[in-house]
Protein backbone atom coordinates (compact mmCIF):
# COMPACT_ATOMS: atom_id res chain seq x y z
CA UNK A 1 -10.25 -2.90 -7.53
CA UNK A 2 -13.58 -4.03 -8.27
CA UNK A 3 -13.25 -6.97 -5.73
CA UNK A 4 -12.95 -4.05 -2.83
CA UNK A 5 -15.55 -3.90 -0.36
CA UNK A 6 -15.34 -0.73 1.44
CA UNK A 7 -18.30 0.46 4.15
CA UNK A 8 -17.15 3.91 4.62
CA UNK A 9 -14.80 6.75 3.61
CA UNK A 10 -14.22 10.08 4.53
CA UNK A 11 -10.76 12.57 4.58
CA UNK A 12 -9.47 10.56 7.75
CA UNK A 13 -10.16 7.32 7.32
CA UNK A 14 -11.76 4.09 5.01
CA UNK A 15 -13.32 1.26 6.80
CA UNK A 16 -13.56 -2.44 4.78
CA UNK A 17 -13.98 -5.93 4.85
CA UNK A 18 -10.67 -7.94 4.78
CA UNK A 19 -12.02 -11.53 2.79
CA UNK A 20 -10.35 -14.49 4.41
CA UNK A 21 -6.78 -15.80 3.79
CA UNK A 22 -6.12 -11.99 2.49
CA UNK A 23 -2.94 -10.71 4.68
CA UNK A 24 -3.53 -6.97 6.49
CA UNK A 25 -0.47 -5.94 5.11
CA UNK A 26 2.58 -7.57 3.27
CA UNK A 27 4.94 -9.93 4.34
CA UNK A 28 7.64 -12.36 3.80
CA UNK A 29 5.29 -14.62 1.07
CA UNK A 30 4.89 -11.55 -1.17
CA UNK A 31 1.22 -12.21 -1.72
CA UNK A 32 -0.61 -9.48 -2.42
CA UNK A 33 -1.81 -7.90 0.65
CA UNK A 34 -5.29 -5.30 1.54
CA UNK A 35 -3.04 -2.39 2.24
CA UNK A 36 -1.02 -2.46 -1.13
CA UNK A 37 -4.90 -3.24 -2.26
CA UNK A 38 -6.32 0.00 -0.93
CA UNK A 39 -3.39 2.51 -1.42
CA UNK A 40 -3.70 1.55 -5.24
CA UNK A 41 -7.12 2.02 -5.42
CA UNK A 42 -6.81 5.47 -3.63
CA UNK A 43 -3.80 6.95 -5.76
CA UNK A 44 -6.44 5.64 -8.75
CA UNK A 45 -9.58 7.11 -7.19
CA UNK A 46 -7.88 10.33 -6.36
CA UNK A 47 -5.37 10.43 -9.61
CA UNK A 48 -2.63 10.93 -6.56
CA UNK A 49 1.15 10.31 -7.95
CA UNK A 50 4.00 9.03 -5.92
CA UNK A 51 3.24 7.67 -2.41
CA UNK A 52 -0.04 7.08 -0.88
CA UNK A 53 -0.76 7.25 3.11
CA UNK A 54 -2.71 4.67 4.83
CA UNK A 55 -1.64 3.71 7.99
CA UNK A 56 -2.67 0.22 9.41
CA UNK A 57 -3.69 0.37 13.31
CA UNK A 58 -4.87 -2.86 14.19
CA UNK A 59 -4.58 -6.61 12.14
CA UNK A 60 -6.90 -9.33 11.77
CA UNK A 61 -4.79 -13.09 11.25
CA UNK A 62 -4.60 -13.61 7.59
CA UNK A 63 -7.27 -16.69 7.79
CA UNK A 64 -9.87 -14.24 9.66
CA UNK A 65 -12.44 -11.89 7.71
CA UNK A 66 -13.74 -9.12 8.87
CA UNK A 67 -14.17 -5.16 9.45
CA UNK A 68 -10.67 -3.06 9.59
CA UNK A 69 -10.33 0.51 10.02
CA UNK A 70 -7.69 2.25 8.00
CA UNK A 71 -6.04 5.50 8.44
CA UNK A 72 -5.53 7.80 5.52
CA UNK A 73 -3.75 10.70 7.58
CA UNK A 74 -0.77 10.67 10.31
CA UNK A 75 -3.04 12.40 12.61
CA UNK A 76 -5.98 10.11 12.63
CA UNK A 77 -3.44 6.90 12.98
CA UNK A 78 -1.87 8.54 15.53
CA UNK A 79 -5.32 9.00 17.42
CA UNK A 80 -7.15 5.39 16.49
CA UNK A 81 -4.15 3.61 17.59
CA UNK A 82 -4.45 6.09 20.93
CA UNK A 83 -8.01 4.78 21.04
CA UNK A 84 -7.05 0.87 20.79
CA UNK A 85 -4.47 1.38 23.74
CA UNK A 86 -7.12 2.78 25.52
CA UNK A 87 -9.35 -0.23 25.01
CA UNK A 88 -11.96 2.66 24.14
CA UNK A 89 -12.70 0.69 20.38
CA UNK A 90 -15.16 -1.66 20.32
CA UNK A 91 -14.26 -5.26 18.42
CA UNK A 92 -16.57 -8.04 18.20
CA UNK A 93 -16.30 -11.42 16.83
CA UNK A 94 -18.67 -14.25 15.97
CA UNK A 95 -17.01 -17.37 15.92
CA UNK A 96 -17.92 -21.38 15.67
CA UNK A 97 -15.47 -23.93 17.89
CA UNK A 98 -16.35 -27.50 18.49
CA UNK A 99 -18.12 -28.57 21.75
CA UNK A 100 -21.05 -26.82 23.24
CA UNK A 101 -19.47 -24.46 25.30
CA UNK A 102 -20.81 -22.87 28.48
CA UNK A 103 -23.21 -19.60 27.80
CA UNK A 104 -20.87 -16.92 28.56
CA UNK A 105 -18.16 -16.25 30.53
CA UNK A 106 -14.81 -13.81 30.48
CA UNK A 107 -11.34 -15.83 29.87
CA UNK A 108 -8.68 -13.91 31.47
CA UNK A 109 -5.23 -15.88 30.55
CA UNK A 110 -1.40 -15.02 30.14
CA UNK A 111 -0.19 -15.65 26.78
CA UNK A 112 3.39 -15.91 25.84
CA UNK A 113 4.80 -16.87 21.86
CA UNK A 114 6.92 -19.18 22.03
CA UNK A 115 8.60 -20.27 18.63
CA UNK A 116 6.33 -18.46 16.73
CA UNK A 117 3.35 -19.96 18.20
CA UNK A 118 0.85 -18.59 21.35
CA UNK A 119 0.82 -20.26 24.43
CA UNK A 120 -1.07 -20.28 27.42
CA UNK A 121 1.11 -19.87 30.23
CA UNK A 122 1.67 -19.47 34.09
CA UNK A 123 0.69 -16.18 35.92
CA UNK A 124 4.34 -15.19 36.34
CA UNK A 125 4.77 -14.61 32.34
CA UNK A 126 3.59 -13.65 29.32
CA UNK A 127 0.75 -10.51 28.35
CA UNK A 128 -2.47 -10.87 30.40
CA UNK A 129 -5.29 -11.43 27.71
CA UNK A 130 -9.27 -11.02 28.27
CA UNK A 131 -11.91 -11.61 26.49
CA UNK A 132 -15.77 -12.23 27.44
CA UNK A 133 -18.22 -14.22 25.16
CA UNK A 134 -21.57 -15.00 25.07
CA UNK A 135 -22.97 -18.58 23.30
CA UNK A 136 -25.77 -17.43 20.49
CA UNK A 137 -26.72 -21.18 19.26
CA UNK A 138 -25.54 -24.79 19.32
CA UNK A 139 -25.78 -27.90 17.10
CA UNK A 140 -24.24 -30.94 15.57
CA UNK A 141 -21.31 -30.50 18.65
CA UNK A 142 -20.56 -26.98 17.47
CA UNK A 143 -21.36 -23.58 19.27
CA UNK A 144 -21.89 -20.44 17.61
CA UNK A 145 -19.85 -18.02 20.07
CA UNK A 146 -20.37 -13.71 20.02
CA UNK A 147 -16.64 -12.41 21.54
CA UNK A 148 -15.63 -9.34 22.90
CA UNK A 149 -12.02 -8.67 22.57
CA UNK A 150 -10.86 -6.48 25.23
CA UNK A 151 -7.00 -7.14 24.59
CA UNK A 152 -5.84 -7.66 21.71
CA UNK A 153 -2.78 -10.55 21.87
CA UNK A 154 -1.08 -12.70 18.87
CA UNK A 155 -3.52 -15.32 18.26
CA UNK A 156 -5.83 -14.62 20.91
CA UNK A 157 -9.25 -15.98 20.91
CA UNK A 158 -8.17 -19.01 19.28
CA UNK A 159 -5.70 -20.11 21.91
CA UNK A 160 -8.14 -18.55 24.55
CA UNK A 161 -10.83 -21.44 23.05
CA UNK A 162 -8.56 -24.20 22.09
CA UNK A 163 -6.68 -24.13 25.73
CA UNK A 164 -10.23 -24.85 27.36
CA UNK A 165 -11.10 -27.50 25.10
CA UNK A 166 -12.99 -25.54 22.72
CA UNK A 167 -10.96 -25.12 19.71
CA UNK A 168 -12.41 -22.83 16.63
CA UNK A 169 -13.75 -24.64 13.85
CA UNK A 170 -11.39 -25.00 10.59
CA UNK A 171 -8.14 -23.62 13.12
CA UNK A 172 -5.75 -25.15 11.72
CA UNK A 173 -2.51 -24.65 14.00
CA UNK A 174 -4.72 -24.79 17.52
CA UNK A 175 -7.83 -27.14 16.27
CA UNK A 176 -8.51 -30.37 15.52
CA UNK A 177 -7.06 -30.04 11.75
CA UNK A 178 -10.45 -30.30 10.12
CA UNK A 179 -9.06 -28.55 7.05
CA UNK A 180 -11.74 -25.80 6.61
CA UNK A 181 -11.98 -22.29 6.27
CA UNK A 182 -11.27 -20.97 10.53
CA UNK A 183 -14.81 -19.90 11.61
CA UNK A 184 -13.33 -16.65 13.01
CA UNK A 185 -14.91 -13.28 11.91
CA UNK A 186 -14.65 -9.65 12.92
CA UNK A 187 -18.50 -8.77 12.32
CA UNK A 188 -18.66 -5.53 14.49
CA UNK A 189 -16.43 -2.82 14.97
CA UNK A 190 -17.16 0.70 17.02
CA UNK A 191 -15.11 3.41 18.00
CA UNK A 192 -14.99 7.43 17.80
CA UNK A 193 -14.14 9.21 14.75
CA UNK A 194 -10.62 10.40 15.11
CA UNK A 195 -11.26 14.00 13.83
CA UNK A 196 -15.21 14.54 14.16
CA UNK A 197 -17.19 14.29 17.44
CA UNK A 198 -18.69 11.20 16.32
CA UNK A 199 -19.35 7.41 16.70
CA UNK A 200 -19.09 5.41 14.02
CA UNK A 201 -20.27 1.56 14.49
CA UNK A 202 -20.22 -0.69 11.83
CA UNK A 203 -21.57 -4.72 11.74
CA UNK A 204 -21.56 -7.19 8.86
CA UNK A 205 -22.18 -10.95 8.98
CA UNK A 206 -20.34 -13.47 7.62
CA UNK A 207 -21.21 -15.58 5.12
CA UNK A 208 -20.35 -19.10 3.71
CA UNK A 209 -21.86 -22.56 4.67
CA UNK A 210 -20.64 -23.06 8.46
CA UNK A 211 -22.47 -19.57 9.19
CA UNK A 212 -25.63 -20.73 7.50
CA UNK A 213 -25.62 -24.07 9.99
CA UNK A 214 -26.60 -21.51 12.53
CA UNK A 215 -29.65 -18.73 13.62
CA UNK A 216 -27.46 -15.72 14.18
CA UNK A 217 -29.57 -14.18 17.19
CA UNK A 218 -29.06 -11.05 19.06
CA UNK A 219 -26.12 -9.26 17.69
């Protein structure tokens, strides 16, 4: 479990990095996955036998690194998945898309999957996304792009981006099929401790040559 990088833990819950093209939690390809990851190196850490707890409360796309927040108790899943439905968690992205996109703004869109893909669609359907974003640097046609996510939709940001013209660097389904790693990372996470009366507010930066192209500025 050496290749594990995990930021915090307590009783309630264990906050890591999910590395790129790692899946949140299993799935049809039987690859392995972070959960099955973590739960093994808890029942070794703790010398637990049978099953191990960890409930997963929010997912990052299985190209996209980042900060995640697991839950090692009912109760504390129970209340950070309360706290995501509230929009009261903070989750921040930095992200590169090709174009030099206008300094900031807030995309507000309605977003329907259809056949397994997300769509931007009429008013009259779909799950209203938002999301507001603020330009940190630009070169060589590219834009290095701070997001807020206040929903949190299938697919979101990069359909958000690619629908304007602005499609994320490396995005292979919604880009321009450049055939790199997606430029999509989860770099700041906030929200309150589920048991103690407490904020806890993590960041960490990407790394990798696309992130290097840039001056990461106020973040």
């Amino acid at each position: 479990m050496n290749n594990l990088e995990i930021l915090y833990e307590d009783n309630h819950i264990l906050v890591v990095i999910k590395k790129e093209n790692v899946l949140c939690q299993s799935d049809n390809t039987k690859d392995l996955d972070l959960l099955t990851m973590l739960k093994a190196y808890l029942k070794e850490k703790y010398n637990k036998s049978g099953n191990v707890y960890l409930g997963l409360v929010h997912r990052l796309d299985r190209p996209v690194g980042g900060i995640m927040v697991y839950a090692k108790t009912s109760k504390a899943a129970k209340r950070l998945s309360e706290t995501i439905q509230k929009h009261e968690m903070t989750k921040e992205y930095l992200l590169v898309c090709h174009g030099n996109i206008p300094q900031s703004c807030q995309f507000e869109d309605y977003l329907e999957k259809i056949d397994g893909i997300t769509k931007v669609v009429s008013k009259d359907k779909g799950k209203i996304a938002k999301l507001d974003y603020q330009k940190l640097d630009y070169k060589d046609n590219l834009s290095l792009v701070k997001v807020n996510l206040i929903t949190g939709r299938h697919h979101q940001i990069r359909v958000q981006f690619a629908s304007r013209g602005y499609p994320l660097y490396g995005d292979q389904l919604y880009g321009k099929q450049d055939k790199k790693q997606i430029a999509l990372w989860a770099y700041h996470l906030s929200f309150k401790h589920p048991v103690k009366d407490e904020i806890m507010d993590f960041k960490y930066l990407p790394k990798g040559n696309i992130w290097r192209t840039f001056t990461i500025i106020d973040i």
